[in-house]
Protein backbone atom coordinates (compact mmCIF):
# COMPACT_ATOMS: atom_id res chain seq x y z
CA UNK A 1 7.87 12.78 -16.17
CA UNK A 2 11.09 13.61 -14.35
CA UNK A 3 14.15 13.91 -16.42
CA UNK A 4 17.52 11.39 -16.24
CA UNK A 5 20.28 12.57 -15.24
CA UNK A 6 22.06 11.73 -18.62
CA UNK A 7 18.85 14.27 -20.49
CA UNK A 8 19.89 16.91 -17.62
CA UNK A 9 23.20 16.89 -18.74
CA UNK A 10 23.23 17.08 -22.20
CA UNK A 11 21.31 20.28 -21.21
CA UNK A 12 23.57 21.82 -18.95
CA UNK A 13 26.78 23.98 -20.48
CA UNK A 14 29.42 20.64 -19.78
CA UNK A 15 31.97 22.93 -18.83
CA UNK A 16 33.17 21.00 -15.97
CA UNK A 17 33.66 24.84 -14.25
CA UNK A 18 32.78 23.23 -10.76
CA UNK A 19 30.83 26.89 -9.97
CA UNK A 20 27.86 24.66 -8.49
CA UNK A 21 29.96 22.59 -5.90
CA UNK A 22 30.39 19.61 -7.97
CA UNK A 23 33.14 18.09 -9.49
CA UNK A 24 31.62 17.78 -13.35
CA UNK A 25 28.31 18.50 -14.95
CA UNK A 26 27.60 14.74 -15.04
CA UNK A 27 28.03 14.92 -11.16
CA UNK A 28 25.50 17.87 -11.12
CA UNK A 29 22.91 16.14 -13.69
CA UNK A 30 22.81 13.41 -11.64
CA UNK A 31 22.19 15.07 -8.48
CA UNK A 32 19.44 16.84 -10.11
CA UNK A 33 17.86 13.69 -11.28
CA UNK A 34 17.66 12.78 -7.51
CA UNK A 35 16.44 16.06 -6.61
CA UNK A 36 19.34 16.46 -4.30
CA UNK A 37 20.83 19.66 -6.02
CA UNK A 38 19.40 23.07 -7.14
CA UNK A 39 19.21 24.46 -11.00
CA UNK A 40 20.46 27.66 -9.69
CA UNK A 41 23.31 26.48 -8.21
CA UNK A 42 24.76 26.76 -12.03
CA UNK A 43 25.63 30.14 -12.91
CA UNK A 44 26.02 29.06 -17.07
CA UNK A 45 22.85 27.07 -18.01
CA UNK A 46 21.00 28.85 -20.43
CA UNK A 47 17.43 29.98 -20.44
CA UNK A 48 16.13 27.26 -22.71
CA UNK A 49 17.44 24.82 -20.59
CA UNK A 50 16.08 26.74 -17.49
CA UNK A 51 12.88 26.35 -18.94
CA UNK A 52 12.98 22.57 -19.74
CA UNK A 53 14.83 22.29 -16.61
CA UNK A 54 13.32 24.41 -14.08
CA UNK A 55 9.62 22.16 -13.78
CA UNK A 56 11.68 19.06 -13.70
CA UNK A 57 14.36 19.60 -11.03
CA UNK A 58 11.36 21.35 -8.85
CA UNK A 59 10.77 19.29 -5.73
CA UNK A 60 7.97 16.89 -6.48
CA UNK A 61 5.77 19.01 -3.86
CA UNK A 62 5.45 22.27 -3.87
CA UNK A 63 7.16 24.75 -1.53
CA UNK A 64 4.97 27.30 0.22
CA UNK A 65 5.65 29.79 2.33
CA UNK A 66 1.99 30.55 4.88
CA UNK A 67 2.24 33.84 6.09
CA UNK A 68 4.22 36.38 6.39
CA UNK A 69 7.49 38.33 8.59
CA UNK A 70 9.75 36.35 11.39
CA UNK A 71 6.52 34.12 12.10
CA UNK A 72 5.61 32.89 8.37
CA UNK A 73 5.92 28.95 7.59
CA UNK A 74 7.56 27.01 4.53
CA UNK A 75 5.80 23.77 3.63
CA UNK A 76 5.90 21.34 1.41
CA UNK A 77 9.09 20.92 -0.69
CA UNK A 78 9.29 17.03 0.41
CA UNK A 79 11.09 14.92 -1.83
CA UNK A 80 10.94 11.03 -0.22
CA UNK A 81 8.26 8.54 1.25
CA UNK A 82 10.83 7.73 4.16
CA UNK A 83 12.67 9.86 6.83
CA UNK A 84 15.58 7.49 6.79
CA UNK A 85 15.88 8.11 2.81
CA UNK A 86 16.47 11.54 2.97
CA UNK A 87 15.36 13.94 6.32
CA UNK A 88 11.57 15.28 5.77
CA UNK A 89 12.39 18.91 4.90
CA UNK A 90 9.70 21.42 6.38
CA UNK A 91 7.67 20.63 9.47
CA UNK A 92 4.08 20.27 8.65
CA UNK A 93 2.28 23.27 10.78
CA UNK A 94 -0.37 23.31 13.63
CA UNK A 95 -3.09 25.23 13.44
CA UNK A 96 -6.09 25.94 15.66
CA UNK A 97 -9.87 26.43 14.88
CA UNK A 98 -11.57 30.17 15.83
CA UNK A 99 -15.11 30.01 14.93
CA UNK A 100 -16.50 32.76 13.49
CA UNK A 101 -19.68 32.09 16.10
CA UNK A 102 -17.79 32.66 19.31
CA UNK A 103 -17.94 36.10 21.56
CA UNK A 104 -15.05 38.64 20.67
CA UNK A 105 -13.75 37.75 24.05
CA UNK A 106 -13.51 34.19 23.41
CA UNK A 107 -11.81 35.03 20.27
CA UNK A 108 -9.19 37.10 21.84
CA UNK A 109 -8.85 34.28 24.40
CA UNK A 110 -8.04 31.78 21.78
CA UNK A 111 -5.57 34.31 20.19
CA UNK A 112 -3.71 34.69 23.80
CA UNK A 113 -3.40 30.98 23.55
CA UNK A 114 -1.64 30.80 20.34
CA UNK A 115 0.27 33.89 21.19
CA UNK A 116 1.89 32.25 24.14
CA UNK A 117 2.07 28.70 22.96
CA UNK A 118 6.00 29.03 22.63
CA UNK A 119 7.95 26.36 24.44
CA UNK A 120 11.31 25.50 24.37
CA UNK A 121 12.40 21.56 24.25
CA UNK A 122 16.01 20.91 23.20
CA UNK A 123 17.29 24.21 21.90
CA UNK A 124 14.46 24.72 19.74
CA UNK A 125 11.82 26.99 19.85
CA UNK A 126 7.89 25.14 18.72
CA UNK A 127 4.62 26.87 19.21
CA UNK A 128 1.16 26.66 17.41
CA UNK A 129 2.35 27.97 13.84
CA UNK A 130 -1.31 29.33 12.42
CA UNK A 131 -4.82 30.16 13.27
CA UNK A 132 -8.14 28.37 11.18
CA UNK A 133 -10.90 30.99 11.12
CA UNK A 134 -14.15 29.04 9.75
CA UNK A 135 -17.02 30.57 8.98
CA UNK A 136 -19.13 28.65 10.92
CA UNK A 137 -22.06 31.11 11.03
CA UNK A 138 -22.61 31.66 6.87
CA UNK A 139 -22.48 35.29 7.50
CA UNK A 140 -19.97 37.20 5.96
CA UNK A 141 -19.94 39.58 8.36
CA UNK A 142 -19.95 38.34 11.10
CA UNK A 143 -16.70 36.16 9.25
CA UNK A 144 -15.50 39.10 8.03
CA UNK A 145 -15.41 41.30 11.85
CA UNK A 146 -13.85 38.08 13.19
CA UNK A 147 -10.76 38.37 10.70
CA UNK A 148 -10.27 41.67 11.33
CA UNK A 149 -9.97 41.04 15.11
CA UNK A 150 -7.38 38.42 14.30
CA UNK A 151 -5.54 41.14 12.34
CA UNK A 152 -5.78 43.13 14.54
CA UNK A 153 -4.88 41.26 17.96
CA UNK A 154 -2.10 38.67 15.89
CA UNK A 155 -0.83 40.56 12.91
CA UNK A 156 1.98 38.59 12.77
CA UNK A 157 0.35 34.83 12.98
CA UNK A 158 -0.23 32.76 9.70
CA UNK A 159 -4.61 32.25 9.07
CA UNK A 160 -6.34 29.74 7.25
CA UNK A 161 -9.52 31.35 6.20
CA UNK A 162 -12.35 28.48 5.65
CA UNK A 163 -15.19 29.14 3.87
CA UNK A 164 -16.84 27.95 1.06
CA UNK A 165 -18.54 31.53 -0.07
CA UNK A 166 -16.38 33.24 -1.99
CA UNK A 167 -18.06 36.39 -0.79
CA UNK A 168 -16.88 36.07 2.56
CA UNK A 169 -13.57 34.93 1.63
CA UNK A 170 -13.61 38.05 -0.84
CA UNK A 171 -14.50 40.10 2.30
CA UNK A 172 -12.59 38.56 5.37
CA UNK A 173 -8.74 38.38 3.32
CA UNK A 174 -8.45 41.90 2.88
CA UNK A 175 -7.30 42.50 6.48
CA UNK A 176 -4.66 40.11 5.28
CA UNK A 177 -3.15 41.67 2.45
CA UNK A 178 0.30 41.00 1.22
CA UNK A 179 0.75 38.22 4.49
CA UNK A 180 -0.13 35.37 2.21
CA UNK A 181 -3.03 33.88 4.11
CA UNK A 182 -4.38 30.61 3.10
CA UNK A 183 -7.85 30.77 1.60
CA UNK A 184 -9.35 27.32 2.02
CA UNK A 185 -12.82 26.16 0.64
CA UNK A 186 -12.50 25.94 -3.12
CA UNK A 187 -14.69 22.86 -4.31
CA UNK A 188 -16.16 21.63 -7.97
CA UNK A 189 -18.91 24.54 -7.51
CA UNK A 190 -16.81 27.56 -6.92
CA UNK A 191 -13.20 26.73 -8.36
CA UNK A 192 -13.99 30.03 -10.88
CA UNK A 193 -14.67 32.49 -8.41
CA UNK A 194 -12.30 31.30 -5.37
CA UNK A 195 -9.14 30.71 -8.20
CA UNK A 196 -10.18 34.73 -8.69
CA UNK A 197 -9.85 35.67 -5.46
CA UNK A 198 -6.42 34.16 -4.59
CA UNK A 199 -4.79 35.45 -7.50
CA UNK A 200 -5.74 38.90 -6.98
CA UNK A 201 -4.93 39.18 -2.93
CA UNK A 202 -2.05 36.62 -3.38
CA UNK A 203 -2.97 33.70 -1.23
CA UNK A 204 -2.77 30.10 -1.61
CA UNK A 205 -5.87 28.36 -2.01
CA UNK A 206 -6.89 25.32 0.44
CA UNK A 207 -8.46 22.91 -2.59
CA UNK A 208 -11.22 20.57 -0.88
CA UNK A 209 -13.11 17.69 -2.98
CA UNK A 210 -14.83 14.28 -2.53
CA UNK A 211 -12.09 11.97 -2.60
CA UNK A 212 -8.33 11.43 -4.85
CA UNK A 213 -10.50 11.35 -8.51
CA UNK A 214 -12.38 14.18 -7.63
CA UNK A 215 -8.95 16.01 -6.16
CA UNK A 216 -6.84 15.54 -8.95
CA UNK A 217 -9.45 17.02 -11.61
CA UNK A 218 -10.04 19.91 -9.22
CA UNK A 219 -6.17 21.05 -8.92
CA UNK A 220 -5.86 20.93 -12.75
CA UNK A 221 -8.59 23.04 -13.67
CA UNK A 222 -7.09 25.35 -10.75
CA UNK A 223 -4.14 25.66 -12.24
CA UNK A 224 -5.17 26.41 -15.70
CA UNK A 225 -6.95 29.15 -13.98
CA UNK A 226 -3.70 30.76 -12.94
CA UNK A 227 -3.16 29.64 -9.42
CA UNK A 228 -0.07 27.91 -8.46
CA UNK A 229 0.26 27.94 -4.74
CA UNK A 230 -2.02 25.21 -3.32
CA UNK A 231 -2.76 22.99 -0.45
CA UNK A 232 -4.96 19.90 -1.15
CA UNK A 233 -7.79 17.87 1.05
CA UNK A 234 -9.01 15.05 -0.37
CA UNK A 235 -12.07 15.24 1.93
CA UNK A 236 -10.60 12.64 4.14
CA UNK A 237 -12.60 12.91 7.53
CA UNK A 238 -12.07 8.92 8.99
CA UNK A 239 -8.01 8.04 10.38
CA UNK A 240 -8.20 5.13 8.24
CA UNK A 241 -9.18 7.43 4.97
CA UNK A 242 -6.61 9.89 5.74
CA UNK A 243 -4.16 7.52 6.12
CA UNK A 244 -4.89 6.09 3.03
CA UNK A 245 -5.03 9.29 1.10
CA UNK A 246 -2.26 10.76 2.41
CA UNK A 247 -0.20 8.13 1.24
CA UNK A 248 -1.37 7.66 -1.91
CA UNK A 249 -1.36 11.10 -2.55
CA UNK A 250 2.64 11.59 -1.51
CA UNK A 251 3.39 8.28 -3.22
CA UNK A 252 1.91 9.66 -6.29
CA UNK A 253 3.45 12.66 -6.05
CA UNK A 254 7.17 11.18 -5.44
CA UNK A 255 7.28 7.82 -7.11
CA UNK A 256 5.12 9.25 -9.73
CA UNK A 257 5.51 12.69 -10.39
CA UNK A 258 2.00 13.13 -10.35
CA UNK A 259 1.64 16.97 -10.65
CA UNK A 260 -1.89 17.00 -9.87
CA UNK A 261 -0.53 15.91 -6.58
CA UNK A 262 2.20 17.92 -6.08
CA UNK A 263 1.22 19.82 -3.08
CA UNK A 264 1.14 19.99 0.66
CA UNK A 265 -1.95 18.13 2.54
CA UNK A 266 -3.98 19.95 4.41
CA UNK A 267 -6.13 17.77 7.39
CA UNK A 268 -8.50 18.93 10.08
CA UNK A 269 -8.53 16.87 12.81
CA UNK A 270 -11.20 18.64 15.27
CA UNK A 271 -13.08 16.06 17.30
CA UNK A 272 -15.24 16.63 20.84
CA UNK A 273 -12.89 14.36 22.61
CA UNK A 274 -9.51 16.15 22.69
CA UNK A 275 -7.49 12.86 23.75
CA UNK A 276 -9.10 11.48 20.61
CA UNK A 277 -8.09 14.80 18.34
CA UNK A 278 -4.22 14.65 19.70
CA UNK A 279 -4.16 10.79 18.18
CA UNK A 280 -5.85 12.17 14.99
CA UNK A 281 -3.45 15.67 14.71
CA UNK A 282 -0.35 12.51 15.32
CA UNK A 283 -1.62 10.62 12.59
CA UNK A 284 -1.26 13.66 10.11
CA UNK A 285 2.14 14.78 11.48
CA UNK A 286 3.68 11.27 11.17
CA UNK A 287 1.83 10.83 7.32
CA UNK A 288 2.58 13.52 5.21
CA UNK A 289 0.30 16.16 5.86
CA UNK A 290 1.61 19.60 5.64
CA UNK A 291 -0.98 21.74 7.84
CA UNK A 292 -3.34 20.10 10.88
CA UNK A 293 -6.14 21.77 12.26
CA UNK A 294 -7.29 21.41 15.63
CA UNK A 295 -9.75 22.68 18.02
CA UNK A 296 -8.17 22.97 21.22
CA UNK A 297 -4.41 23.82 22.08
CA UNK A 298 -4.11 22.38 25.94
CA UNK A 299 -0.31 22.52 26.90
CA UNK A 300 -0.28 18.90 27.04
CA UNK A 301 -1.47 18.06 23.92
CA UNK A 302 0.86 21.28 22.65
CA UNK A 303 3.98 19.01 24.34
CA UNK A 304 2.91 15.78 23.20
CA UNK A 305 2.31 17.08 19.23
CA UNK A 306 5.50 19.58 19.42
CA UNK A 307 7.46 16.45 20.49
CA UNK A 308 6.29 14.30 17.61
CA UNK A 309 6.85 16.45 15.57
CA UNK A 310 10.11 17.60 15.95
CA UNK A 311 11.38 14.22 16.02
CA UNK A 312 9.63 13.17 12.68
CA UNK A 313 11.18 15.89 11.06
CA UNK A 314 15.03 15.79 12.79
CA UNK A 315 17.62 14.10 10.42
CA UNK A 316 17.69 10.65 11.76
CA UNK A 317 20.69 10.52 10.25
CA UNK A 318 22.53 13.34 12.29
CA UNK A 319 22.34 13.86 15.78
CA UNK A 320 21.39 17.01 17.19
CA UNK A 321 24.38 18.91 18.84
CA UNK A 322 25.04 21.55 20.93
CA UNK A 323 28.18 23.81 20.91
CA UNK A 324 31.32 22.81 22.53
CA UNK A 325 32.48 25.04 25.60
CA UNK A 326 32.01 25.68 29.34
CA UNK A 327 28.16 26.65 30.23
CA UNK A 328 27.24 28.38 32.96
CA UNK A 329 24.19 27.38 35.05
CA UNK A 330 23.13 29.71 37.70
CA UNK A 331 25.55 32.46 38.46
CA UNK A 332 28.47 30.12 39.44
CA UNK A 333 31.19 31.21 41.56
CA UNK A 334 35.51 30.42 41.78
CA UNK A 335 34.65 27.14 44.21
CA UNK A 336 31.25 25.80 42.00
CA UNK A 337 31.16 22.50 40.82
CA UNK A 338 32.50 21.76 37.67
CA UNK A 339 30.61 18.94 35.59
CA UNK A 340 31.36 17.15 32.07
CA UNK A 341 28.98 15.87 29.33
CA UNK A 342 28.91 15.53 25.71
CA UNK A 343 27.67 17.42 23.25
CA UNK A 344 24.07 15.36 22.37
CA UNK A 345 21.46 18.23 22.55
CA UNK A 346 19.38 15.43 24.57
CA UNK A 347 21.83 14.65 26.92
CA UNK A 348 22.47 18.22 27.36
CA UNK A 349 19.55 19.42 28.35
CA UNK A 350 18.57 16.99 31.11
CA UNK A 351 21.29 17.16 32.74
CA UNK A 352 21.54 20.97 32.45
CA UNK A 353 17.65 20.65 33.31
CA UNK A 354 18.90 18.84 36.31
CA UNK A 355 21.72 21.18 37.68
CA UNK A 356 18.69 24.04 37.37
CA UNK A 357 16.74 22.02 39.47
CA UNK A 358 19.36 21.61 42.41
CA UNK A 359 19.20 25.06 42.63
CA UNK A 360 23.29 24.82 43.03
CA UNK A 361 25.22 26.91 40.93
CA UNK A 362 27.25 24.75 38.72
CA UNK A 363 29.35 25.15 35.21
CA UNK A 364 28.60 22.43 33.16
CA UNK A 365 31.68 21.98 30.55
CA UNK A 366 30.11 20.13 27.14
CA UNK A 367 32.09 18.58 25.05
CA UNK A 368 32.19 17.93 20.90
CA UNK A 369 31.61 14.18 20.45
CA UNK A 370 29.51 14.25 17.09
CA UNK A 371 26.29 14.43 19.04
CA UNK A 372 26.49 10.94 20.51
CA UNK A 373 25.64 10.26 24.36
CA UNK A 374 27.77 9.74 27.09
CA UNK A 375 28.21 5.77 26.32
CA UNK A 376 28.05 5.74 22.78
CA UNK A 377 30.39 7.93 22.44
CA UNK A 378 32.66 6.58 24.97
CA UNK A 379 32.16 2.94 23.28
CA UNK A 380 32.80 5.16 19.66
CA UNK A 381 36.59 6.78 21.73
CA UNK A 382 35.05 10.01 21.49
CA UNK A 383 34.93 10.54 25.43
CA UNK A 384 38.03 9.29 26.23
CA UNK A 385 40.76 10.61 29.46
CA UNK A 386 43.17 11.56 26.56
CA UNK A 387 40.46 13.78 25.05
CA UNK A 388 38.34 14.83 27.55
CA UNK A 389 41.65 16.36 29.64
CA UNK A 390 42.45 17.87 26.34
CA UNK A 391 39.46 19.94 26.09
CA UNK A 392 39.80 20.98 30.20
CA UNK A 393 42.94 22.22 29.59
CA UNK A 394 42.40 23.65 26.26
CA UNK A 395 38.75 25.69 27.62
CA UNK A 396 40.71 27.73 29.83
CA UNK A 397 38.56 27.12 32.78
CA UNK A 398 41.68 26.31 35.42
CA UNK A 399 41.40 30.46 34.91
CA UNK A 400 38.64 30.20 36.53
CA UNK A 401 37.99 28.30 39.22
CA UNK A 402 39.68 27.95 42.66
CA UNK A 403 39.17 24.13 42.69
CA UNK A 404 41.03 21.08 40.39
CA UNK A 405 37.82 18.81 40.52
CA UNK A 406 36.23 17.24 37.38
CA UNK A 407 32.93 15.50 38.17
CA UNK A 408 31.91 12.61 35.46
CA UNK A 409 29.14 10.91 34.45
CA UNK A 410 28.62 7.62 36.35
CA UNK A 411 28.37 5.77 33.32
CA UNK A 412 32.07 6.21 32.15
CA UNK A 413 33.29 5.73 36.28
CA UNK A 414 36.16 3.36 34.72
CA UNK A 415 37.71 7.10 33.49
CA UNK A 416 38.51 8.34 36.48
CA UNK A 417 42.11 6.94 37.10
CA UNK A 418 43.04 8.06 33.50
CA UNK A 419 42.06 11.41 33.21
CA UNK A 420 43.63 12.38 36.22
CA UNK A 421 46.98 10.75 35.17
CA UNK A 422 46.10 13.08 32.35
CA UNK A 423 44.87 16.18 34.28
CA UNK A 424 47.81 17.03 36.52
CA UNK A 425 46.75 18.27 39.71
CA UNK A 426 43.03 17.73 39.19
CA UNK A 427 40.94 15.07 41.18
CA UNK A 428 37.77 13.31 39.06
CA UNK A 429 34.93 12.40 41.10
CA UNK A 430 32.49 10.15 39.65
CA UNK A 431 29.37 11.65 39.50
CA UNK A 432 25.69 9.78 39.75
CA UNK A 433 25.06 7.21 36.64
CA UNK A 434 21.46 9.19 35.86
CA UNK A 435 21.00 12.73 35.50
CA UNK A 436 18.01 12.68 37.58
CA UNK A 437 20.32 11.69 40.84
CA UNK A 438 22.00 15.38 39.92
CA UNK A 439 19.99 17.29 42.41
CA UNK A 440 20.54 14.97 45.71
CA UNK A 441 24.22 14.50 44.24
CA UNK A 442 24.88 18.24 44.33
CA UNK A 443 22.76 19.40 47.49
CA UNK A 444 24.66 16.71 49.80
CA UNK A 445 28.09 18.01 48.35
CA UNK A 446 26.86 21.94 49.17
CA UNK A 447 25.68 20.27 52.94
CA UNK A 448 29.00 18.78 53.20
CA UNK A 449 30.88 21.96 52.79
């Protein structure tokens, strides 16, 4: 059971030193009781009470890092039911099926697929995190020449090895060594042999059984065995049984502190239809599953589960920003348009994403308003004439450009007068309301001069 956060601190060295950030070591206990602090963030606490300590301030799911290098994946480490109670910490990964049956070409294709699955939506970079080799044949080696060509062709890209021989896993995770693959197949029959295995390459081991009973039983004996770094399927195959395990499996894990429980979810959500596999792969990114497996990566299905996922696991509670200054688009020139926005990553990016498709050179001057949009943070007096001339003045861009003309969103038209009360010498023009009127808005004003 987790500890209080009056147990913590009569534990801790009540020195009220303030080394971990806090103002007392009641402050810090009872952080730790809500799992929003670190034990290591005190330098003093002894090792006894790092012992007692250290299982009990652990995140109530384990933290797991899948791979290895600039492309390996942390998951797990969740420590709430709800996004809005605390942001979900590590984005569950996508991974895609290579059977062990296909051609080497077909192989290699699939591995060009993942390779270039990189997009970029809103300042952040998402792309297909992992590859699921199954041994679909029951040969080991024809599962064991299909690793190596994944080793071989992506040596940097997370795998999921799925099997339930522990011969072939034996065989295929040696290509692997020291890149922490995943070894997933262990069941009731070969828990012995499989536990082996992962502890002596250093993998995590994908735990599958026959439902929550079954599951909980299966990552005990597992872990009396000597493994620690696990990732759980409770067999689920239906979207009404994973949703129900799932949940009950994070619920027991956080409200409980149910260690059997305590680790990321693995789901495969491969089905013939792939319209019908992107609502299954949805289903485990918005309930708790750590790791989905699919069969197919089209670039639609890639945008639709990227976007999903990257929302779930933003901080609803802080909007994503970009940095305040002047950004060029195109190679602007002394007499290119000069535009304003705010700083809401969103609202950045389509317009920016706009200007690019006018094909007019333009700078595009964003400014700091604590990630809001262009009305809400006008309605908040974060875009006001006061500040907004501020910053124009303050950016240095009069420096550069031939021109005094500010163009402003639409939406905030009622600006206008003020800012160039405010802006000596500048004229505002009021720009189109919505950023998709940018391109027409911009090509008339090139025609015009």
């Amino acid at each position: 059971m987790a500890l209080s956060g009056v147990a913590i601190f009569k534990l801790l060295p009540k020195t009220n030193c303030k080394k971990c950030g806090h103002p007392t070591c009641l402050a810090f206990a009872m952080k730790l009781a809500q799992r929003q602090a670190s034990l290591d963030q005190c330098p003093d606490v002894s090792e006894e009470a790092k012992k007692i300590l250290g299982e009990a301030s652990a995140p109530p799911i384990r933290s797991i890092t899948f791979g290895s290098g600039d492309r390996a994946v942390k998951i797990g480490e969740e420590t709430v039911l709800f996004r809005h109670d605390k942001k979900f910490v590590n984005p569950c990964a996508l991974a895609v099926e290579i059977k062990d049956t296909l051609s080497e070409t077909e192989i290699t294709k699939k591995i060009e697929e993942v390779l270039t699955s990189e997009i970029d939506r809103v300042g952040q970079k998402l792309r297909i995190d992992a590859i699921a080799l199954t041994n679909a044949s029951d040969d080991k080696g024809k599962f064991e020449s299909a690793a190596k060509l994944i080793a071989s062709k992506a040596p940097n890209v997370p795998v999921i090895l799925s099997t339930t021989d522990h011969g072939s896993a034996e065989a295929a995770v040696k290509p692997f060594a020291g890149k922490k693959p995943i070894i997933y197949g262990a069941n009731p029959g070969n828990a012995e042999a499989m536990a082996n295995i992962a502890k002596a390459e250093k993998a995590t081991l994908g735990v599958v059984a026959n439902g929550l009973d079954e599951l909980s039983t299966l990552t005990e004996k597992i872990k009396s065995l000597g493994v620690e770094d696990m990732v759980i399927d409770s067999g689920a195959k239906k979207a009404k049984e994973m949703l129900e395990n799932n949940t009950m499996i994070r619920r027991a894990a956080i409200k409980k502190n149910f260690k059997p429980f305590g680790y990321p979810v693995i789901n495969f959500a491969q089905r013939d239809d792939s319209l019908h596999e992107a609502l299954i792969a949805s289903l485990g990114i918005t309930k708790y599953a750590s790791i989905i497996v699919v069969s197919s990566i089209e670039k639609w299905k890639n945008l639709a589960l990227f976007t999903l996922r990257q929302n779930i696991y933003t901080d609803p509670q802080v909007p994503m920003q970009v940095e305040q200054k002047i950004y060029n688009i195109g190679e602007p020139k002394s007499e290119s348009p000069l535009m304003i926005t705010t700083n809401f990553s969103l609202t950045y990016f389509i317009v920016s994403g706009e200007i690019e498709n006018s094909k007019v050179a333009s700078r595009l001057a964003v400014m700091d308003c604590e990630g809001l949009s262009v009305l809400t943070a006008w309605a908040a007096g974060k875009f006001t004439a006061s500040k907004i001339a501020a910053f124009i003045k303050d950016s240095g861009i009069e420096n550069e450009v031939k021109h005094r003309e500010l163009i402003i969103p639409g939406y905030v038209a009622i600006l206008s007068g003020s800012i160039e009360d405010k802006l000596e010498g500048w004229k505002v023009t009021v720009g189109p309301r919505e950023a998709n009127g940018l391109p027409a808005f911009l090509k008339a004003r090139v025609a015009q001069n």
